[in-house]
Protein backbone atom coordinates (compact mmCIF):
# COMPACT_ATOMS: atom_id res chain seq x y z
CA UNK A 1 2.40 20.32 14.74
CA UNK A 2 1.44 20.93 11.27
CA UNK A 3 -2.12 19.99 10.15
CA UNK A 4 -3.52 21.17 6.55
CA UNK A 5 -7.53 20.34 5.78
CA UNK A 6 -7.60 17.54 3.23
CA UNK A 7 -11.05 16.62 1.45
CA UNK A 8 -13.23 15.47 4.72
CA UNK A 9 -9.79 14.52 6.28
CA UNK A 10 -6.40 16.59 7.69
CA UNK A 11 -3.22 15.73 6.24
CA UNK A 12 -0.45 15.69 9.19
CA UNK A 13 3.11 16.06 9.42
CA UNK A 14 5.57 14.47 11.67
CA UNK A 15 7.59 16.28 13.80
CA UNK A 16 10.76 14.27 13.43
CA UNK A 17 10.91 13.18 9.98
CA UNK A 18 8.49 15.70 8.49
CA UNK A 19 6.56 12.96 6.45
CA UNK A 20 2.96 13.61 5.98
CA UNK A 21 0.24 10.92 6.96
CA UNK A 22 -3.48 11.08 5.37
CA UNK A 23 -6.17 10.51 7.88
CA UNK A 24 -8.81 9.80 5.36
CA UNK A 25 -11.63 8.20 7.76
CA UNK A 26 -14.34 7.68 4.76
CA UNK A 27 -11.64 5.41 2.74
CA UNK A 28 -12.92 2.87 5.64
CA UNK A 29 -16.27 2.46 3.96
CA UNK A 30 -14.92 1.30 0.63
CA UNK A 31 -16.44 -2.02 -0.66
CA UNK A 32 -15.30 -5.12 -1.23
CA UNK A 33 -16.27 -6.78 -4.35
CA UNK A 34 -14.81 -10.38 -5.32
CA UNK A 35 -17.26 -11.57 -7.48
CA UNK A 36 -18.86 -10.22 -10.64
CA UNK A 37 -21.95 -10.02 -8.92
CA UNK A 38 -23.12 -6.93 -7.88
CA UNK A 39 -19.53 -5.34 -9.48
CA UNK A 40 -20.56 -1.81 -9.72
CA UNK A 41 -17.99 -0.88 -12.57
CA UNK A 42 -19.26 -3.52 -14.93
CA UNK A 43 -21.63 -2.15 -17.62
CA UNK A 44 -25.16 -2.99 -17.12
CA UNK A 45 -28.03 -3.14 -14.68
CA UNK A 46 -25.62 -3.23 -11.61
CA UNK A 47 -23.56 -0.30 -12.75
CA UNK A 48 -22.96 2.31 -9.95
CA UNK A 49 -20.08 4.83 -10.36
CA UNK A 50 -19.77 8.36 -9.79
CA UNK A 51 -19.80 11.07 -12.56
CA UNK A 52 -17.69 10.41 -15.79
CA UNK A 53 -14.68 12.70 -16.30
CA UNK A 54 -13.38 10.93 -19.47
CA UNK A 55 -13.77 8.53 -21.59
CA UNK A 56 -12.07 6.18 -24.86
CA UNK A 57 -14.61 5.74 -26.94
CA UNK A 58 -15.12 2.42 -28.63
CA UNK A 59 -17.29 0.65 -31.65
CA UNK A 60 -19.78 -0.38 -28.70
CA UNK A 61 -19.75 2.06 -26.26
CA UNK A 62 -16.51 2.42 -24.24
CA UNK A 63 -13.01 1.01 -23.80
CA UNK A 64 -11.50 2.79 -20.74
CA UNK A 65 -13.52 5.37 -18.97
CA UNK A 66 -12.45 7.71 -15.71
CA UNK A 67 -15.15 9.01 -12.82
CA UNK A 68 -14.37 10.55 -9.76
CA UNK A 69 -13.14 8.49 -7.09
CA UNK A 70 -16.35 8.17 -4.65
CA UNK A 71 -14.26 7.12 -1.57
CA UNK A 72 -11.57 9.50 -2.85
CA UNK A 73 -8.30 11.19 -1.27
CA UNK A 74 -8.96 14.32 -2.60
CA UNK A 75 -11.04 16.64 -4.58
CA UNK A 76 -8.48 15.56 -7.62
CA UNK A 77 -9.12 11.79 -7.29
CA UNK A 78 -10.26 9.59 -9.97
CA UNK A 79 -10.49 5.38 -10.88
CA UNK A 80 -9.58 4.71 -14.31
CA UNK A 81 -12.20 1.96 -15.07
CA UNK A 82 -9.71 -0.10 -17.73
CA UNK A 83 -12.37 -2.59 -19.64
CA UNK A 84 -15.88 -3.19 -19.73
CA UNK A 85 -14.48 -6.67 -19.05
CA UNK A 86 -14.54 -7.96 -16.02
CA UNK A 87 -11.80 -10.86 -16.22
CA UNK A 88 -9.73 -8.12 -18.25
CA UNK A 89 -5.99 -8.29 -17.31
CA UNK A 90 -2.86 -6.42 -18.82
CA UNK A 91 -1.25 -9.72 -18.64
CA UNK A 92 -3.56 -11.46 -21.17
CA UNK A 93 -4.74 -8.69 -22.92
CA UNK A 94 -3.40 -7.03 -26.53
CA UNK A 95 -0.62 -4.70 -26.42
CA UNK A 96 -2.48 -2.08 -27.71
CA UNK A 97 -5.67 -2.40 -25.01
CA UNK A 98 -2.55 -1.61 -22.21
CA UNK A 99 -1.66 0.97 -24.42
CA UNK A 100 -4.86 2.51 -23.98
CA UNK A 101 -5.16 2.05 -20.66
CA UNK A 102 -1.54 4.14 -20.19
CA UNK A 103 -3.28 6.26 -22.20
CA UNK A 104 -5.93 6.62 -19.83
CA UNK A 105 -2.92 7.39 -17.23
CA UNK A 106 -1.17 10.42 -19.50
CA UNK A 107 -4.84 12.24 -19.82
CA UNK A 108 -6.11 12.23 -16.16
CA UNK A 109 -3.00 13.21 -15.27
CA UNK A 110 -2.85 15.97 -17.41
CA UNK A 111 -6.11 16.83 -15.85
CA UNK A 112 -5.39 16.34 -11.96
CA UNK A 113 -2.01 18.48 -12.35
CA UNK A 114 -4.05 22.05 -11.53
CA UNK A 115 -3.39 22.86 -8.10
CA UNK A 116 -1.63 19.66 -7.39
CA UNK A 117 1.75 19.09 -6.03
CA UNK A 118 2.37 15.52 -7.47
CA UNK A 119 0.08 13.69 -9.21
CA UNK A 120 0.44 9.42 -7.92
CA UNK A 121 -1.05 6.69 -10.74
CA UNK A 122 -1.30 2.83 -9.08
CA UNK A 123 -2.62 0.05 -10.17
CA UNK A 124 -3.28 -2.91 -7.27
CA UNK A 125 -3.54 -6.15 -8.06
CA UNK A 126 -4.79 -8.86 -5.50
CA UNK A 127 -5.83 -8.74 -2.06
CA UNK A 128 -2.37 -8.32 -0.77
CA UNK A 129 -1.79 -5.29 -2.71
CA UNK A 130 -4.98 -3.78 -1.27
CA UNK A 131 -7.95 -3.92 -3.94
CA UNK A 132 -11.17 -3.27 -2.75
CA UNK A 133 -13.17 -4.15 -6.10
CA UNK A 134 -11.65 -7.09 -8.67
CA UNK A 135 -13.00 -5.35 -11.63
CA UNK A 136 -9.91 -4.09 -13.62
CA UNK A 137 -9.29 -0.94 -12.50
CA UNK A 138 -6.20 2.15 -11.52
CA UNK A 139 -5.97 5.37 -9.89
CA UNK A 140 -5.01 8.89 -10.63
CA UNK A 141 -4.99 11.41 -7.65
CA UNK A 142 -3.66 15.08 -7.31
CA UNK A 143 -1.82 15.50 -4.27
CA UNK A 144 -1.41 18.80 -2.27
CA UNK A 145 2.35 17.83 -0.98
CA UNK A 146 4.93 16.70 -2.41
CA UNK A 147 6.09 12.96 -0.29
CA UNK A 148 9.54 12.74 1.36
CA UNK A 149 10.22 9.96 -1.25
CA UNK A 150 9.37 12.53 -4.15
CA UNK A 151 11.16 15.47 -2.35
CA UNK A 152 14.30 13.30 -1.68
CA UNK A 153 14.48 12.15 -5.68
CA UNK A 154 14.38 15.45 -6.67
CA UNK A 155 17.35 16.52 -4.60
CA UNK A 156 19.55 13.62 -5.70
CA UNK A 157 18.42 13.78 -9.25
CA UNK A 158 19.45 17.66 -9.44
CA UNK A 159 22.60 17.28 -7.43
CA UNK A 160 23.51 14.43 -9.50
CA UNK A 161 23.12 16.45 -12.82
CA UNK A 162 24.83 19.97 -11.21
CA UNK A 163 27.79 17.81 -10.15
CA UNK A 164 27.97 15.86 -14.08
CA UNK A 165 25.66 17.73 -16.19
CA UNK A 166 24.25 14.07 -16.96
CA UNK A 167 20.36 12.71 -15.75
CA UNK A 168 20.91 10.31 -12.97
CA UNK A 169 18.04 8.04 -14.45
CA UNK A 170 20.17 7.71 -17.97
CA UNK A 171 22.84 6.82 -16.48
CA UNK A 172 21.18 4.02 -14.03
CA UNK A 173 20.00 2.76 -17.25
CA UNK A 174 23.59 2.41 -19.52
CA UNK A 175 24.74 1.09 -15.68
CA UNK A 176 22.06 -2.03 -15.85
CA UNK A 177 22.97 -2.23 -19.94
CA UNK A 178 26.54 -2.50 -19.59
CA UNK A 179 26.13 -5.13 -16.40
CA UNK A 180 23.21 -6.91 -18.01
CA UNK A 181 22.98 -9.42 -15.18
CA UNK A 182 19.47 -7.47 -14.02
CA UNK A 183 17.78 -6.94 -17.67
CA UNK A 184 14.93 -8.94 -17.45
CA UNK A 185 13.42 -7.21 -21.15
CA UNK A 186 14.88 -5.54 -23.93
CA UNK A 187 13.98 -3.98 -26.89
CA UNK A 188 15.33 -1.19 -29.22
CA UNK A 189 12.82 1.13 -27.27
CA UNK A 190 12.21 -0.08 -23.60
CA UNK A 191 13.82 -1.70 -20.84
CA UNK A 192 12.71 -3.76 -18.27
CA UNK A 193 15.23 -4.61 -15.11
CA UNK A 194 15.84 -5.47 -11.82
CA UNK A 195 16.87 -2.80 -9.91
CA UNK A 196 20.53 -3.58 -7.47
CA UNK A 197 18.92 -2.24 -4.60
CA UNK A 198 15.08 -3.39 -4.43
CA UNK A 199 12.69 -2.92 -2.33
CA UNK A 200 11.24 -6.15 -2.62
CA UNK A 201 11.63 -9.58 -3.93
CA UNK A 202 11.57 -9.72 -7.66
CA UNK A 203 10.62 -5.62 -7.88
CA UNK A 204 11.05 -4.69 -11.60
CA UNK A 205 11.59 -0.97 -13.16
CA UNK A 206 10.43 -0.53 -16.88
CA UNK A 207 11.49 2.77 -18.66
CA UNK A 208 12.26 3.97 -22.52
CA UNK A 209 15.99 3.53 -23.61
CA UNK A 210 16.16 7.49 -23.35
CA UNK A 211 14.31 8.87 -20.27
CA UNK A 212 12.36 12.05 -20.35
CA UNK A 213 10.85 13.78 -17.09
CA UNK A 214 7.18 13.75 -17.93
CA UNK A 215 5.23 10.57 -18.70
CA UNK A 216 2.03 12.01 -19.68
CA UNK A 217 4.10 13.93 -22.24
CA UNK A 218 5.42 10.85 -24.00
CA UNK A 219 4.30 10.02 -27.70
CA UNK A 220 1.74 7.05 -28.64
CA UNK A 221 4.63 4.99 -30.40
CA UNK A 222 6.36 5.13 -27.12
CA UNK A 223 2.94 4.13 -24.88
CA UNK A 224 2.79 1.27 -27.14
CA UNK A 225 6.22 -0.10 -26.85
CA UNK A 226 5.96 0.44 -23.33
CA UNK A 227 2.46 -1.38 -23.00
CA UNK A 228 4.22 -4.21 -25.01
CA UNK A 229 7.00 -4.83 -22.43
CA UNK A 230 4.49 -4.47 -19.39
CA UNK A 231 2.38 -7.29 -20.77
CA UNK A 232 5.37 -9.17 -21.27
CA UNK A 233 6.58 -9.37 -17.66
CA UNK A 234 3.46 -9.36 -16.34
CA UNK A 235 2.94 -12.62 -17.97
CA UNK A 236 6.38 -13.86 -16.78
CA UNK A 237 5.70 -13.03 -13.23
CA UNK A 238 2.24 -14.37 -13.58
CA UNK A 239 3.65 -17.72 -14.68
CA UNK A 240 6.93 -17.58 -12.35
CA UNK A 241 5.29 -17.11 -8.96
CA UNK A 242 1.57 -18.44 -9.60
CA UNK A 243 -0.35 -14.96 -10.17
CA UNK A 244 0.73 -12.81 -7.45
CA UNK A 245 -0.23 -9.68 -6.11
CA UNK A 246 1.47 -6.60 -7.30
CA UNK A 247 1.56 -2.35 -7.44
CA UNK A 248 2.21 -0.80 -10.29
CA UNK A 249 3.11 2.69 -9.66
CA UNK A 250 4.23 5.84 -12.01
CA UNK A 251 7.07 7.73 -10.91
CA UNK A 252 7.18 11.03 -12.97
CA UNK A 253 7.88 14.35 -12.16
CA UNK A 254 6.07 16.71 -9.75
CA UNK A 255 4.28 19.90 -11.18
CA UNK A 256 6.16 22.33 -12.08
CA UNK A 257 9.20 20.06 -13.19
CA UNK A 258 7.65 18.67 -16.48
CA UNK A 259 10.90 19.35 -18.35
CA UNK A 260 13.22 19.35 -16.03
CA UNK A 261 16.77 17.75 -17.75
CA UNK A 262 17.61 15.87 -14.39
CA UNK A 263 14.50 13.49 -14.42
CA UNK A 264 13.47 10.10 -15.94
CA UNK A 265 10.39 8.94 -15.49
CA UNK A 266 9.37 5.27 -15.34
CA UNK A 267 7.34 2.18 -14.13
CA UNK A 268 7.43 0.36 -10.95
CA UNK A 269 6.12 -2.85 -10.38
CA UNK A 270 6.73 -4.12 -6.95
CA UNK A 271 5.22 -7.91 -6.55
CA UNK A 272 3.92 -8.39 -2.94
CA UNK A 273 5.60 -12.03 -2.61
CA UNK A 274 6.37 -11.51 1.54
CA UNK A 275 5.48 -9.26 4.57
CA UNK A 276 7.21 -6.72 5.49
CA UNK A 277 8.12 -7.44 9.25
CA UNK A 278 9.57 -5.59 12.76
CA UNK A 279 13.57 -4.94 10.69
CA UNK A 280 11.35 -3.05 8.25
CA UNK A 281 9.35 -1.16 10.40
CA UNK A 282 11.89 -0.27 12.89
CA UNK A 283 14.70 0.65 10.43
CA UNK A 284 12.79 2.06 7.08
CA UNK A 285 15.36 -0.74 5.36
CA UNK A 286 13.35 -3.37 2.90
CA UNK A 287 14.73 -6.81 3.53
CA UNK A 288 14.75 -8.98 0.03
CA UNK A 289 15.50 -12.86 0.29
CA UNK A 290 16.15 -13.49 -3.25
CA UNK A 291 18.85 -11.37 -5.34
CA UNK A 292 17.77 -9.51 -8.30
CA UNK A 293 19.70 -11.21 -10.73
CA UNK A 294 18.31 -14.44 -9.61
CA UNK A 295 14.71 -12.90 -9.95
CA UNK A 296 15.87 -11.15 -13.35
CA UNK A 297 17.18 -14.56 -14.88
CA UNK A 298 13.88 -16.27 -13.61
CA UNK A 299 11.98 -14.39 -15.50
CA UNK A 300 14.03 -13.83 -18.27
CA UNK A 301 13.59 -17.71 -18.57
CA UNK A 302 10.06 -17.68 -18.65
CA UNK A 303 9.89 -14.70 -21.79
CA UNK A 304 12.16 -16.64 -23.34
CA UNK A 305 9.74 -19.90 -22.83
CA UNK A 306 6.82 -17.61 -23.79
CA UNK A 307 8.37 -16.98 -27.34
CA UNK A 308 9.29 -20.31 -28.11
């Protein structure tokens, strides 16, 4: 049995599949804020957070700020706090106030990479994506392993470029191009598709037209067009399936392989539209009722109905 000390916790490793689980018994006494009242990340009287690491400024104070996570993960855990705003949503908001909230993303992580194996960024939306507080909010946490899932990309990624000398992530992306059925949002910088394979209904990938490995390395004009197309479908999906709950999660590469030629970093935004049941559990294999290019012409509808 393997067992490594992790912040107030012990991270453990299976013997069989050598996946690590977090027992992290203080995440129990998280709140759970639904209401404005009381919200302790709204500016004001009520406001409660831990100690600031950074900050956006803005004409009136601030427009994102980070603090340390107080029910955190690990010593390198922080909640990007995106708008003083409490009914602030990327779907709704301007391009360029998602922009700074990726922003936000690129910096902390910067930050949390010291000492850190892999550095995760999520956003939850909605109860079924596990929120504890409805404020607008994401999280940025330095991790001391590397997951399976990570490990296991890297190893296909690199085997894929020793064996063509090509990154498998660009050519994923000239696969979905030249098929087209699973585009969902393009522009001259960023795509937004429907992966073949999901791993659940209506799951959507977003990524620049020419991958790089690191996303906290990628230029402003990039975070913009990016912010752009994730406002876009969040809107869509919004509209197309009444507001559901979703994670948004950064895949990028582990420390250490910032520049590595074999990686593509990008966006995944899984909506949580069903339950993962006993096939899933017992097997590891998602289950998806509705094919992607249904799900990618669905929304493609509704952009196109946004724009008219």
């Amino acid at each position: 049995m393997t067992v490594k000390p992790w912040h107030g916790g012990e991270l453990r490793r299976d013997a069989e599949t050598h996946g690590w689980s977090i027992l992290a018994a203080g995440r129990a006494a998280r709140p759970h804020v639904p209401a404005r009242t009381g919200c302790p990340l709204c500016p004001g009287p009520g406001e409660d957070t831990p100690a600031e690491t950074w900050r956006l400024a803005g004409d009136d104070g601030w427009r994102v700020r980070a603090v340390h996570n107080r029910y955190a993960l690990s010593d390198r855990h922080e909640v990007v706090i995106e708008s003083p705003r409490h009914d602030w949503d990327p779907a709704t908001a301007a391009v360029s106030e998602v922009a700074d909230v990726l922003t936000a993303w690129q910096v902390r992580h910067r930050a949390l990479r010291a000492d850190a194996a892999q550095v995760a960024v999520f956003r939850n939306y909605g109860t079924a994506a596990g929120i504890s507080l409805s404020h607008p909010h994401s999280q940025v946490a330095g991790l001391p392993v590397l997951s399976p899932a990570t490990r296991r990309g890297l190893e296909i990624a690199r085997e894929h470029h020793a064996t063509t000398g090509r990154c498998l992530a660009n050519d994923e992306l000239k696969a979905e191009l030249t098929t087209g059925t699973r585009i969902v949002y393009a522009d001259e910088h960023v795509i937004a598709y429907t992966p073949f394979a999901p791993t659940a209904d209506c799951e959507l990938r977003l990524t620049l037209r020419e991958p790089r490995a690191d996303f906290a390395a990628a230029p402003r004009h990039s975070v913009e067009e990016l912010a752009r197309c994730l406002r876009a479908v969040l809107a869509a999906l919004r509209a197309e399936f009444d507001d559901p709950a979703y994670n948004l999660v950064v895949h990028t590469a582990p420390t250490g392989f910032e520049d590595a030629p074999f990686l593509g970093w990008g966006l995944q935004l899984v909506p949580r539209l069903a339950i993962a049941a006993g096939l899933e559990l017992a097997t590891g294999i998602p289950v998806v009722t509705v094919a992607p290019e249904r799900s990618a012409a669905r929304l493609r509808n509704r952009l196109a109905a946004a724009a008219v």
